[in-house]
PDB file of N, CA and C in Angstrom:
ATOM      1  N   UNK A   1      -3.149 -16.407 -19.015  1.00  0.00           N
ATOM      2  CA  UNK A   1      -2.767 -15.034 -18.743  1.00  0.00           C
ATOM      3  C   UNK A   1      -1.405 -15.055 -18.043  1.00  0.00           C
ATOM      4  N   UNK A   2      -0.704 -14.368 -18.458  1.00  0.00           N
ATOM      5  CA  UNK A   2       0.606 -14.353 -17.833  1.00  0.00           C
ATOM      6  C   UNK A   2       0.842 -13.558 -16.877  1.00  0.00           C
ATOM      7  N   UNK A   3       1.890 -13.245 -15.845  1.00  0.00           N
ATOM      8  CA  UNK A   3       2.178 -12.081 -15.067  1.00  0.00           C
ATOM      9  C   UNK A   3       1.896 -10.760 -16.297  1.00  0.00           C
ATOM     10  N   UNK A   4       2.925 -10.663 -17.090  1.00  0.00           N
ATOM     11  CA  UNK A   4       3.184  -9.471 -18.502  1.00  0.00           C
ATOM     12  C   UNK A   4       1.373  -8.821 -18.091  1.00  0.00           C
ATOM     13  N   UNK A   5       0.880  -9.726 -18.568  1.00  0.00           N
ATOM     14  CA  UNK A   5      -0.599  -9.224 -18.407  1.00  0.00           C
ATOM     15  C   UNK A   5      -1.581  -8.686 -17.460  1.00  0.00           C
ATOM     16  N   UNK A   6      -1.061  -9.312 -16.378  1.00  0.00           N
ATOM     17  CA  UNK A   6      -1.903  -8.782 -15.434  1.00  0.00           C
ATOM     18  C   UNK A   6      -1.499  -7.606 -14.541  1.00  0.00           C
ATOM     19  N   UNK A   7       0.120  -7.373 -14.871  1.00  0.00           N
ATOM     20  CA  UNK A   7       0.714  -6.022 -14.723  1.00  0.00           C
ATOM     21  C   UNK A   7       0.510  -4.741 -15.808  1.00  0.00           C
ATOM     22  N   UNK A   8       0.225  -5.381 -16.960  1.00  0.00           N
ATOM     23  CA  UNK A   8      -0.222  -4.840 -17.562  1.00  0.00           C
ATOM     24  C   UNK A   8      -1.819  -4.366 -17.565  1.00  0.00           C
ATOM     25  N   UNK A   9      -2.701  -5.046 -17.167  1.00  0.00           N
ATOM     26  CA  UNK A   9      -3.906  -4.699 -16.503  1.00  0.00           C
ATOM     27  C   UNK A   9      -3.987  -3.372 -15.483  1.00  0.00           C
ATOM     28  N   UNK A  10      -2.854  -3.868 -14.574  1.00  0.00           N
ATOM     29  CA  UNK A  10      -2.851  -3.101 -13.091  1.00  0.00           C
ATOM     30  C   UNK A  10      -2.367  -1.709 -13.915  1.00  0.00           C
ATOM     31  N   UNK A  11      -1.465  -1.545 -14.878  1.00  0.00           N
ATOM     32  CA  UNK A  11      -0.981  -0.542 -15.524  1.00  0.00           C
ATOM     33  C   UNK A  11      -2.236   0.534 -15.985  1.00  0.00           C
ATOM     34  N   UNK A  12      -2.974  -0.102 -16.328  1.00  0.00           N
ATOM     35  CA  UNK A  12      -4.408   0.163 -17.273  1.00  0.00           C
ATOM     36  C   UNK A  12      -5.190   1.087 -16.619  1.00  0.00           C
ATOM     37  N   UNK A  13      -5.385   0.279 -15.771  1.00  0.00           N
ATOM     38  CA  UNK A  13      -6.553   0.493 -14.184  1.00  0.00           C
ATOM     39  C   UNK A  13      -5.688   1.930 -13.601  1.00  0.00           C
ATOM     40  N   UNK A  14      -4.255   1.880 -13.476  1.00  0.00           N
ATOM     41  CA  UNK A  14      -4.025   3.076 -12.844  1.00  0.00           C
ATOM     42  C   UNK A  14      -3.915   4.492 -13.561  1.00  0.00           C
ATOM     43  N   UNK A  15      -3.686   4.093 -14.962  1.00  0.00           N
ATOM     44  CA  UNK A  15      -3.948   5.109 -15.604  1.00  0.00           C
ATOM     45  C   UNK A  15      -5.099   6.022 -15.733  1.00  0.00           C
ATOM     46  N   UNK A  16      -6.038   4.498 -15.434  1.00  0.00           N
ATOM     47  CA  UNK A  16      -8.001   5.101 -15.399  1.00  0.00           C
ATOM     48  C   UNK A  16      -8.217   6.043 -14.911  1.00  0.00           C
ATOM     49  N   UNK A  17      -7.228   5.452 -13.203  1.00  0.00           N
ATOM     50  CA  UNK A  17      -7.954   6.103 -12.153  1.00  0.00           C
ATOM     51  C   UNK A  17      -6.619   7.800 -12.017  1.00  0.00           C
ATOM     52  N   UNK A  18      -6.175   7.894 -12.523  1.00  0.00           N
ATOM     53  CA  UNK A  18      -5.391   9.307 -13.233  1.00  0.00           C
ATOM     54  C   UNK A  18      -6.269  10.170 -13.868  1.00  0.00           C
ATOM     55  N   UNK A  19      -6.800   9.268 -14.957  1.00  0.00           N
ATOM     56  CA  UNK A  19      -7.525  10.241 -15.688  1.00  0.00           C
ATOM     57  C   UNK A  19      -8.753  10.964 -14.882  1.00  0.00           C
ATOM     58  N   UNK A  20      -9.309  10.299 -13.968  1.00  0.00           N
ATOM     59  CA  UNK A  20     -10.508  10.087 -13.654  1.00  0.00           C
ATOM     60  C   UNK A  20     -10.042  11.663 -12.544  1.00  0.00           C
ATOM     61  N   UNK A  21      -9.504  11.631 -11.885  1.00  0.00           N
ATOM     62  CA  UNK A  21      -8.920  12.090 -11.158  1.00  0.00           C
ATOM     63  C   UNK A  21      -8.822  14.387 -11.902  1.00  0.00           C
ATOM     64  N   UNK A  22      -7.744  13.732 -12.866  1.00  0.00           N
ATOM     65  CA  UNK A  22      -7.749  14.590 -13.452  1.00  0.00           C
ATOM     66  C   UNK A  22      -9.337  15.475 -14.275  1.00  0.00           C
ATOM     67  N   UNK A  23     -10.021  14.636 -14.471  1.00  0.00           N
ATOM     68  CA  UNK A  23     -11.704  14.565 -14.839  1.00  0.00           C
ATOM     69  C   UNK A  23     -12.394  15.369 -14.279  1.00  0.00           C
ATOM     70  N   UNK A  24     -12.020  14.840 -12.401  1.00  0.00           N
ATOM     71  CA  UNK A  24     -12.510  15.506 -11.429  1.00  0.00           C
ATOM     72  C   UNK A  24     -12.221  17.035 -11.483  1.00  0.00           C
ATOM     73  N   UNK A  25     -10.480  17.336 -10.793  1.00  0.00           N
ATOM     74  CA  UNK A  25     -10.113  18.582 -11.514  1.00  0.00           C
ATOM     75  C   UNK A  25     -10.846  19.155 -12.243  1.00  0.00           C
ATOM     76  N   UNK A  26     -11.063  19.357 -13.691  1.00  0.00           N
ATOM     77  CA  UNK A  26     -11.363  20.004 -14.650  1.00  0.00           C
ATOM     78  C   UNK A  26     -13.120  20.102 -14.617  1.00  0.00           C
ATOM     79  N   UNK A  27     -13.522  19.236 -13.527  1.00  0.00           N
ATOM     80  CA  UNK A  27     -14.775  19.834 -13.928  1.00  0.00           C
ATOM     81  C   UNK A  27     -15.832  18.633 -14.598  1.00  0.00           C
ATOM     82  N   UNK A  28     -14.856  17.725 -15.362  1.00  0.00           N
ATOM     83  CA  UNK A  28     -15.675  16.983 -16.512  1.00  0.00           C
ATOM     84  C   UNK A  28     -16.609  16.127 -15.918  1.00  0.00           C
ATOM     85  N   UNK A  29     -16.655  15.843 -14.482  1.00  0.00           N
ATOM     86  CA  UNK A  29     -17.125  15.241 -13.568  1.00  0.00           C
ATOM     87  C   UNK A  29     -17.493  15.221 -12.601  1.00  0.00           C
ATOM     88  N   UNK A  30     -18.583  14.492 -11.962  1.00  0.00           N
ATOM     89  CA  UNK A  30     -18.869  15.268 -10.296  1.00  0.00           C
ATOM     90  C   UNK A  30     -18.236  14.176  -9.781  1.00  0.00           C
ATOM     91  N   UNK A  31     -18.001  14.632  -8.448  1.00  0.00           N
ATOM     92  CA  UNK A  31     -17.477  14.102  -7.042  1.00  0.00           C
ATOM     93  C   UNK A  31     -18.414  12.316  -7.111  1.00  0.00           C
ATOM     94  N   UNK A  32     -19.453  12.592  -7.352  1.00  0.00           N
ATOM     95  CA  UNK A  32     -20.252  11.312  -7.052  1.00  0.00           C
ATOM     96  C   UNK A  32     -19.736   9.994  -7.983  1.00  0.00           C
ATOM     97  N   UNK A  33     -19.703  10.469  -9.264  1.00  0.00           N
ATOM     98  CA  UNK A  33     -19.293   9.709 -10.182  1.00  0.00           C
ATOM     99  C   UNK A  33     -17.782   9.273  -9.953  1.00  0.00           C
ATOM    100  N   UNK A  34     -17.045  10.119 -10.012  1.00  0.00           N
ATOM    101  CA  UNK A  34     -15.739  10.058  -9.844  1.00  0.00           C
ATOM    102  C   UNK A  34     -15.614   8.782  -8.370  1.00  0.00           C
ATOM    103  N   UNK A  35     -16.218   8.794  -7.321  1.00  0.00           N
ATOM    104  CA  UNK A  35     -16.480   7.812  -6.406  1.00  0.00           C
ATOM    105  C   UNK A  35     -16.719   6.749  -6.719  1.00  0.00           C
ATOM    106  N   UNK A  36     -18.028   6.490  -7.440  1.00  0.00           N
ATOM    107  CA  UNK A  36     -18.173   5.522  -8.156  1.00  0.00           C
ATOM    108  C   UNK A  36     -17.765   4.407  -8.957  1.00  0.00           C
ATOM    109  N   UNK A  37     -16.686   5.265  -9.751  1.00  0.00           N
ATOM    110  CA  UNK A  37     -16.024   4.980 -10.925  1.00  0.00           C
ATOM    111  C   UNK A  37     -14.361   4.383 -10.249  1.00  0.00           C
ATOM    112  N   UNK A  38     -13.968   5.184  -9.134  1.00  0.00           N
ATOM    113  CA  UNK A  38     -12.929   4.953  -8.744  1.00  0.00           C
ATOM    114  C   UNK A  38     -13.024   3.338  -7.585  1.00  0.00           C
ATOM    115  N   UNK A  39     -14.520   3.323  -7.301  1.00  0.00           N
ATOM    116  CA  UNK A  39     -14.684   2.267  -6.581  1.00  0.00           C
ATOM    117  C   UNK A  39     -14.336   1.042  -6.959  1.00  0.00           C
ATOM    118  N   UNK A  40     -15.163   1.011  -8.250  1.00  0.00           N
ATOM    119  CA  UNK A  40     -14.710  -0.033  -9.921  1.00  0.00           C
ATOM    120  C   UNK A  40     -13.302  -0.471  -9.772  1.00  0.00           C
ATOM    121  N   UNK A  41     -12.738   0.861 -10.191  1.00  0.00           N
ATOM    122  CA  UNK A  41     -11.085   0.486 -10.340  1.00  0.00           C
ATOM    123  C   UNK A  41     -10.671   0.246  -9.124  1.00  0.00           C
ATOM    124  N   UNK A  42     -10.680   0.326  -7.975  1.00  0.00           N
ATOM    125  CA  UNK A  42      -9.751  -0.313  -6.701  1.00  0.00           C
ATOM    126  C   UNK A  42     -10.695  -1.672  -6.807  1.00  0.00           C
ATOM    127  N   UNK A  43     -11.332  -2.138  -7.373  1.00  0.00           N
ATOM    128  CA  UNK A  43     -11.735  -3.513  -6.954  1.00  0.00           C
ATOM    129  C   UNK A  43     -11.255  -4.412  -8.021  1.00  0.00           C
ATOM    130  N   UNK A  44     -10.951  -3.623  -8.978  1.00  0.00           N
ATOM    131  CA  UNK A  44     -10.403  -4.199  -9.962  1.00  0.00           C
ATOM    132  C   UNK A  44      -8.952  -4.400  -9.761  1.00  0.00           C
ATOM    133  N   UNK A  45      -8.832  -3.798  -9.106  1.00  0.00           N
ATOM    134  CA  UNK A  45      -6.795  -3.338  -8.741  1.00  0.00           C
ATOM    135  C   UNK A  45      -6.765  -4.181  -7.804  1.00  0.00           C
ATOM    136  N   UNK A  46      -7.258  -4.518  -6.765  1.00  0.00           N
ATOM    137  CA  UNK A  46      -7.111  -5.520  -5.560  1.00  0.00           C
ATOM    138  C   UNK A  46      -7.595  -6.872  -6.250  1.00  0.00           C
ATOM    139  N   UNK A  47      -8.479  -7.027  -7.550  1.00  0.00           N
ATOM    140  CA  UNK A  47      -8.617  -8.530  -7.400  1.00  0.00           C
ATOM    141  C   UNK A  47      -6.987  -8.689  -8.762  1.00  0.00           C
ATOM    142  N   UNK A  48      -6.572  -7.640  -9.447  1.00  0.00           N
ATOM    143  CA  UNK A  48      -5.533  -8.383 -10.213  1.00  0.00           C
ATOM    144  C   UNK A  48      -3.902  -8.476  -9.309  1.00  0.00           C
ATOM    145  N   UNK A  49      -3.824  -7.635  -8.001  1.00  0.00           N
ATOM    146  CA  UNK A  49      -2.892  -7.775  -7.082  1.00  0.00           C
ATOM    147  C   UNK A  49      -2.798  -8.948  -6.425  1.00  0.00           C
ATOM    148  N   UNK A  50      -4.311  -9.465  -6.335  1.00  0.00           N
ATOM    149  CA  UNK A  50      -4.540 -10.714  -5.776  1.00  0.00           C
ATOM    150  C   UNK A  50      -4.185 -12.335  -6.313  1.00  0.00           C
ATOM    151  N   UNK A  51      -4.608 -11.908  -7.481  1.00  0.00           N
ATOM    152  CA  UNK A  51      -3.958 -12.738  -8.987  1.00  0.00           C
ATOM    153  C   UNK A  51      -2.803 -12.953  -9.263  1.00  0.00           C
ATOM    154  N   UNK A  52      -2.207 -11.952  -9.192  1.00  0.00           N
ATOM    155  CA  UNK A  52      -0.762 -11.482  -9.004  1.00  0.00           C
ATOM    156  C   UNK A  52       0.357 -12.094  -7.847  1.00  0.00           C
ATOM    157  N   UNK A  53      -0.269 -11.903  -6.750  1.00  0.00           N
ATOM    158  CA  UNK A  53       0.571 -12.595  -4.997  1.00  0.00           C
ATOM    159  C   UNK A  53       0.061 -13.956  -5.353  1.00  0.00           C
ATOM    160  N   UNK A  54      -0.938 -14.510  -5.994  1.00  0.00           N
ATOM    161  CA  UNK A  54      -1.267 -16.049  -5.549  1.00  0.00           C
ATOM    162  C   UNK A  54      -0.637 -16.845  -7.069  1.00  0.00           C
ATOM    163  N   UNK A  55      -0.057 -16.074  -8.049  1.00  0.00           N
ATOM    164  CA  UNK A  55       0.742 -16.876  -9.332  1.00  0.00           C
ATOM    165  C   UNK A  55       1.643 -17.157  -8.593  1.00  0.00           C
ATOM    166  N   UNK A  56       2.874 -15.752  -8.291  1.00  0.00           N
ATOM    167  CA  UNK A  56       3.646 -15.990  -7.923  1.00  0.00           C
ATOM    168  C   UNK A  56       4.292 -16.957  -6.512  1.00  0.00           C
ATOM    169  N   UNK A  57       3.245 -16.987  -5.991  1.00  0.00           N
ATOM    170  CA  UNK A  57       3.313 -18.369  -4.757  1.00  0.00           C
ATOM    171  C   UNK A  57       3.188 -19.411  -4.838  1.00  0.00           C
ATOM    172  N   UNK A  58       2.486 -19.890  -6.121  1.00  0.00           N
ATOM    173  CA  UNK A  58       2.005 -20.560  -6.604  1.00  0.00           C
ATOM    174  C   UNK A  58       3.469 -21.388  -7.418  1.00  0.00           C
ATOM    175  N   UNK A  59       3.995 -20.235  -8.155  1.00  0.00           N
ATOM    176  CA  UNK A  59       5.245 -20.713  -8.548  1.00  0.00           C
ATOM    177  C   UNK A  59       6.255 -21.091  -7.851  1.00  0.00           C
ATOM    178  N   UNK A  60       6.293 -20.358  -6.806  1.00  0.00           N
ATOM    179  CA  UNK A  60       7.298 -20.061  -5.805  1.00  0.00           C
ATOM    180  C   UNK A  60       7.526 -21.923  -5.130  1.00  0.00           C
ATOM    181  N   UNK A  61       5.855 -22.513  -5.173  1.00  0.00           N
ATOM    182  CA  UNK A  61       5.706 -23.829  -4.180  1.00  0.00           C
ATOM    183  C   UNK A  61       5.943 -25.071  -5.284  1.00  0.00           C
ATOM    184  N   UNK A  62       6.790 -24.473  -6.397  1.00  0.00           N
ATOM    185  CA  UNK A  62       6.519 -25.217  -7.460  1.00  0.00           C
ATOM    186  C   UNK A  62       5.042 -26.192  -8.548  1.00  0.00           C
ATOM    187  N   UNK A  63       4.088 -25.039  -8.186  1.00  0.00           N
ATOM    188  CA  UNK A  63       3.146 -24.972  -9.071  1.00  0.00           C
ATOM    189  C   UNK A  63       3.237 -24.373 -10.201  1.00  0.00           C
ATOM    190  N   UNK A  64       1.897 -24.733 -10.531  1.00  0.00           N
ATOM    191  CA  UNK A  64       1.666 -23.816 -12.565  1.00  0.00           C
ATOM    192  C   UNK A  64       0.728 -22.962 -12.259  1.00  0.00           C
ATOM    193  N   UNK A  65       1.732 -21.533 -12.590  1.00  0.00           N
ATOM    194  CA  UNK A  65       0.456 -20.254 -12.149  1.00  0.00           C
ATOM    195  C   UNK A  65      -0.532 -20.181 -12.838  1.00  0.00           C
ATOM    196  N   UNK A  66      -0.442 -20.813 -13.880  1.00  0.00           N
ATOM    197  CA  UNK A  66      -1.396 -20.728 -15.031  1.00  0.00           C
ATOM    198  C   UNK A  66      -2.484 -21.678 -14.778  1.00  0.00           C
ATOM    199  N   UNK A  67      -2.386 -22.573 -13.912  1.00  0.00           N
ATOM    200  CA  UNK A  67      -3.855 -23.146 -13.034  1.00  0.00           C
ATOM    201  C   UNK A  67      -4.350 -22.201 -11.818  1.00  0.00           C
ATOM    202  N   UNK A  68      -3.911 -20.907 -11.627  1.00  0.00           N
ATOM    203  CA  UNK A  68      -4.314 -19.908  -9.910  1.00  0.00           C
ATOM    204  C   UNK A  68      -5.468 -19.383 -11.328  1.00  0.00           C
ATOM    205  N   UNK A  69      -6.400 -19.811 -10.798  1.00  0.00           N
ATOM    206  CA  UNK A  69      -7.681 -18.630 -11.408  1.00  0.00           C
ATOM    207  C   UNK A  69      -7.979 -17.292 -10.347  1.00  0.00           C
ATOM    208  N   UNK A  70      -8.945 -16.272 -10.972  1.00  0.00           N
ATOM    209  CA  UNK A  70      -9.068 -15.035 -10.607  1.00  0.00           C
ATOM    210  C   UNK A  70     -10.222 -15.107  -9.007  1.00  0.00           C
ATOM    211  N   UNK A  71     -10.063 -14.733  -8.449  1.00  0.00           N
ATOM    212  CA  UNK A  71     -11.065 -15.115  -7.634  1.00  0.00           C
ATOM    213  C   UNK A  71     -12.077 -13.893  -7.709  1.00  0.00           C
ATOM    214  N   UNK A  72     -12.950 -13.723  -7.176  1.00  0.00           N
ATOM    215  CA  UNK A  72     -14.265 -12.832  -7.620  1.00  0.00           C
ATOM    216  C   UNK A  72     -13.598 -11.560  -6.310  1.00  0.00           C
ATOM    217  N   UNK A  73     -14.440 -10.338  -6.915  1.00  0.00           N
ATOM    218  CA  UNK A  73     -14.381  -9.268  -6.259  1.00  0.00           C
ATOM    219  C   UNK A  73     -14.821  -9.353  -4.788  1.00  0.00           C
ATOM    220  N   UNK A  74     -15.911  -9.936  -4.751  1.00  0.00           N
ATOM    221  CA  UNK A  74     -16.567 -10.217  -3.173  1.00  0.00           C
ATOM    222  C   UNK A  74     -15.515 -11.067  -2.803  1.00  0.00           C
ATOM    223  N   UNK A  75     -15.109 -11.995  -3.086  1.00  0.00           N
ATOM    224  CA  UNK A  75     -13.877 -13.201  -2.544  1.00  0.00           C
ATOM    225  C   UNK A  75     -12.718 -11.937  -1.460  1.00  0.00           C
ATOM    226  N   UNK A  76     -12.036 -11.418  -2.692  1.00  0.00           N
ATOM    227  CA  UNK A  76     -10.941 -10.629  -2.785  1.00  0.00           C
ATOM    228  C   UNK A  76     -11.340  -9.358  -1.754  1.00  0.00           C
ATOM    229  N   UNK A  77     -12.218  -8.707  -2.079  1.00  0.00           N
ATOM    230  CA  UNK A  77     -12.864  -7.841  -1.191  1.00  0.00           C
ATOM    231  C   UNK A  77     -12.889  -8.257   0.436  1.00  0.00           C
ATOM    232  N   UNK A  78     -13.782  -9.439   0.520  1.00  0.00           N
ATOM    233  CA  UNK A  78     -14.189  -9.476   1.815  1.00  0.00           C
ATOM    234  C   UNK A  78     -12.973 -10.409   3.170  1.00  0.00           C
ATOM    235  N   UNK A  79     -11.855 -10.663   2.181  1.00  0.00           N
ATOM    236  CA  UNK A  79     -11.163 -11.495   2.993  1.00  0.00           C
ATOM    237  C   UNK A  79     -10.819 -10.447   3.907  1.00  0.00           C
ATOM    238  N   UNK A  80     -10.274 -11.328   5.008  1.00  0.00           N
ATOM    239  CA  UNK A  80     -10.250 -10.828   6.513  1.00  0.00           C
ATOM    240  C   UNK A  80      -8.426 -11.098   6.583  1.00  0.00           C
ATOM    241  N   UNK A  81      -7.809 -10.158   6.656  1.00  0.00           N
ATOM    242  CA  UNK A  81      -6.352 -10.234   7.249  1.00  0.00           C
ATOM    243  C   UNK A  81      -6.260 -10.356   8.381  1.00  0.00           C
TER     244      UNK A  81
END
């Protein structure tokens, strides 16, 4: 997977959460779902941001980003800054 891609992912995901949004607006959706659904996509958005900061460091230390695998949502989620 390349950067191209996983910006392209993050591209995806934000469009979702647009629509979803807009969804809300109109009605097509309740509040609950729309929560739900938007929960999905920020966990999805934080683990490909995450993917994303650890290629490029990765490159940066003269590694191959293309060995940084994805780390899991709970991983990505629960780290402690």
């Amino acid at each position: 997977m390349s950067d191209e891609n996983v910006l392209g992912r993050i591209n995806e995901l934000v469009d979702e959460e647009h629509k979803l949004r807009e969804q809300l607006a109109s009605g097509e959706i309740s509040t609950d779902e729309e929560h739900a659904r938007l929960r999905s996509l920020e966990e999805a958005l934080d683990q490909c941001w995450d993917l994303l900061r650890r290629r490029r460091s990765a490159r940066s230390l003269g590694g191959d980003a293309e060995d940084v695998p994805a780390r899991s949502v709970g991983e990505v989620e629960g780290y402690l800054q």
